[in-house]
Protein backbone atom coordinates (compact mmCIF):
# COMPACT_ATOMS: atom_id res chain seq x y z
CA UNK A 1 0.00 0.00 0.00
CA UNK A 2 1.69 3.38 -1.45
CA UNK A 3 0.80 6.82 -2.00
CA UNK A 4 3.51 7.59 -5.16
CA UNK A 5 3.92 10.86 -6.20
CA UNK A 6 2.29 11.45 -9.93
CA UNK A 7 3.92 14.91 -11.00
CA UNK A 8 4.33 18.00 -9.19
CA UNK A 9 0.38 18.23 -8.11
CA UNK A 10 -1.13 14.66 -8.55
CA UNK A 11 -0.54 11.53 -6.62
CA UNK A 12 -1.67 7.99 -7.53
CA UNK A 13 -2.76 5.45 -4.58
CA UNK A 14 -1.22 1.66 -5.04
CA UNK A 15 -3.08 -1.17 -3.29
CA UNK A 16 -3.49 -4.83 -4.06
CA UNK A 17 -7.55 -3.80 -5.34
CA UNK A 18 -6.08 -1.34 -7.96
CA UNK A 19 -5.21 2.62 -8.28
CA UNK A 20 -6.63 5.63 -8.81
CA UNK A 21 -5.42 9.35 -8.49
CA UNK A 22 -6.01 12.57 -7.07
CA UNK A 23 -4.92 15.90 -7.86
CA UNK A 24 -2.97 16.87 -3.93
CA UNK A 25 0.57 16.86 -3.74
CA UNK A 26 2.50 14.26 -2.37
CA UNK A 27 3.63 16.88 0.23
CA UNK A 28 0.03 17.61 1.53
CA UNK A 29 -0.60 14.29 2.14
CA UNK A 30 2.66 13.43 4.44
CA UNK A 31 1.73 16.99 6.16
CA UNK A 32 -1.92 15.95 6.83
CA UNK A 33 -0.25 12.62 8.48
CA UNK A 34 2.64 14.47 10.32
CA UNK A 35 0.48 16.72 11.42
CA UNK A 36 -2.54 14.69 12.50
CA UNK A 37 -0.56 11.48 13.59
CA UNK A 38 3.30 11.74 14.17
CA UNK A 39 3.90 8.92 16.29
CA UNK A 40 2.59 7.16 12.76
CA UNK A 41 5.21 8.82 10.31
CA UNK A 42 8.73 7.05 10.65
CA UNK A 43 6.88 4.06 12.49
CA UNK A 44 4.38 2.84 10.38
CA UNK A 45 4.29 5.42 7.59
CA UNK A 46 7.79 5.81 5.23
CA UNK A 47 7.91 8.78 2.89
CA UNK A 48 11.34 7.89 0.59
CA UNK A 49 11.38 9.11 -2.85
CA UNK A 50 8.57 10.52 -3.51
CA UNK A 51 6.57 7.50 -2.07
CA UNK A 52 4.64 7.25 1.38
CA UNK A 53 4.94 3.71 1.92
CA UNK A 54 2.72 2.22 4.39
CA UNK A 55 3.52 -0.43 6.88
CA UNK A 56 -0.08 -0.88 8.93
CA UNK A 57 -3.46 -0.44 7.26
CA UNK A 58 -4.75 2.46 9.87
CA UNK A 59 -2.92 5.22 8.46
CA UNK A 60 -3.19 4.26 4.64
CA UNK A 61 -7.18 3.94 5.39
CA UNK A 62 -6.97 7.38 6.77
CA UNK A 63 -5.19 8.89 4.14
CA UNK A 64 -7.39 7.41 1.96
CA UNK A 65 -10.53 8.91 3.23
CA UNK A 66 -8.55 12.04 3.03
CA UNK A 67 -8.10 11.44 -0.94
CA UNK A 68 -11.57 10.32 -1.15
CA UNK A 69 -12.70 13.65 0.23
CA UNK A 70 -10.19 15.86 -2.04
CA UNK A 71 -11.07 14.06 -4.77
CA UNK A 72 -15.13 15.19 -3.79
CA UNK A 73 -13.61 18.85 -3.93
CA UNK A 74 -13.55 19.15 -0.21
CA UNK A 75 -11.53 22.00 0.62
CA UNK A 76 -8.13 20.39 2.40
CA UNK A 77 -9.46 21.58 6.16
CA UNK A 78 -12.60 20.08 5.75
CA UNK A 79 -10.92 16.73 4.70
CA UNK A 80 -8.90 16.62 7.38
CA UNK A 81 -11.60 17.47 9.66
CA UNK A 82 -13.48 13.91 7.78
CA UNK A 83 -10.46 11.66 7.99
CA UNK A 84 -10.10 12.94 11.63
CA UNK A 85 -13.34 12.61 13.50
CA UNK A 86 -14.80 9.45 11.78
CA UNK A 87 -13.84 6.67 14.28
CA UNK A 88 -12.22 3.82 13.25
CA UNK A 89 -14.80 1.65 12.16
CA UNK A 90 -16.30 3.93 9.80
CA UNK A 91 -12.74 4.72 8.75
CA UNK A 92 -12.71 1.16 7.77
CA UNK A 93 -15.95 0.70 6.59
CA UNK A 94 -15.37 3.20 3.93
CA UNK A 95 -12.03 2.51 3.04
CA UNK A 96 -12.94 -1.70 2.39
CA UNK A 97 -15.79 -1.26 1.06
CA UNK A 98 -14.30 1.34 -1.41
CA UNK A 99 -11.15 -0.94 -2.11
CA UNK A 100 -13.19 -4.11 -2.79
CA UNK A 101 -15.36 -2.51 -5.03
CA UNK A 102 -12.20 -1.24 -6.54
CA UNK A 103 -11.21 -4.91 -7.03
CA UNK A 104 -14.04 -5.91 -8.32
CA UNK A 105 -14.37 -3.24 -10.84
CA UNK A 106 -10.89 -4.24 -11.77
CA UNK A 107 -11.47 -7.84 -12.12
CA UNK A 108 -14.33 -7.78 -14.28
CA UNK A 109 -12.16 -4.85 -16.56
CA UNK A 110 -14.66 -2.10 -16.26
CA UNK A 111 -14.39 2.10 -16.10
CA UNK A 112 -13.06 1.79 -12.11
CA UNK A 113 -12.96 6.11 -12.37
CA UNK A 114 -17.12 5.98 -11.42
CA UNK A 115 -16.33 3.63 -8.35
CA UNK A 116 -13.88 6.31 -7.13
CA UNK A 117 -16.16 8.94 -8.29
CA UNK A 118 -19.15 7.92 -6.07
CA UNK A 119 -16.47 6.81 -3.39
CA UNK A 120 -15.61 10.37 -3.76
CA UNK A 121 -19.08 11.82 -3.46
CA UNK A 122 -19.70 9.78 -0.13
CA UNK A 123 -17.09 11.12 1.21
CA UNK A 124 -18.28 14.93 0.69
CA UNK A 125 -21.67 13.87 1.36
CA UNK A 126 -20.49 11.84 5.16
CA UNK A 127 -18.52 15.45 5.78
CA UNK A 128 -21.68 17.76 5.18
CA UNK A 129 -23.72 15.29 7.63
CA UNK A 130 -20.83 15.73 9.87
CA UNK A 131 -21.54 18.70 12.85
């Protein structure tokens, strides 16, 4: 599970399921997590060479609600705020049910963009129900 950096402004995310990018930079991303979670970074998170390599599921399903909510066209606060204040089992309720729909979409060869699309649009839609 990697975050790789995809150009100056875009990064792709790299799991088992499949990919799919997001126009952040990679910098953003490790700032959200060093800023958010530093006992993670160094530990369980690696950022070498324009990667953030993750080595526990926990952070990489909380960046990935993060990129979910970007990719809604969340402003970068309010996805923070999202990725922050969900607990953990709606962290990871979001993030497997997005990544095996991912692999599914993969397996059977189809347009994967409209799974991260409406994965997207849950996101921004779980943040405006949000207080």
């Amino acid at each position: 599970m990697l975050i790789r950096r995809r150009g100056a402004r875009r990064v792709a995310v790299v799991a088992p399921e499949g990919r799919f990018e997001v126009g952040v930079p990679l910098e953003e991303v490790a700032d959200f997590l060093k800023r958010l979670w530093p006992w993670e970074v160094g530990r369980h998170v690696e950022l070498s060479d324009g990667e953030l390599v993750f080595r526990d599921r926990v952070p990489f399903e909380r960046a990935l609600v993060y990129l979910l909510a970007r990719r809604g066209r969340l402003p970068r606060g309010e996805a923070e705020v999202l990725a922050a204040s969900l607990r953990l089992h709606e962290v990871s309720l979001i993030a497997d049910a997005f990544l095996y729909r991912l692999w599914l979409c993969r397996a059977e060869g189809g347009n994967c963009r409209r799974i991260v699309d409406a994965f997207a649009k849950i996101a921004k839609t779980y943040r405006e129900a949000l207080p």
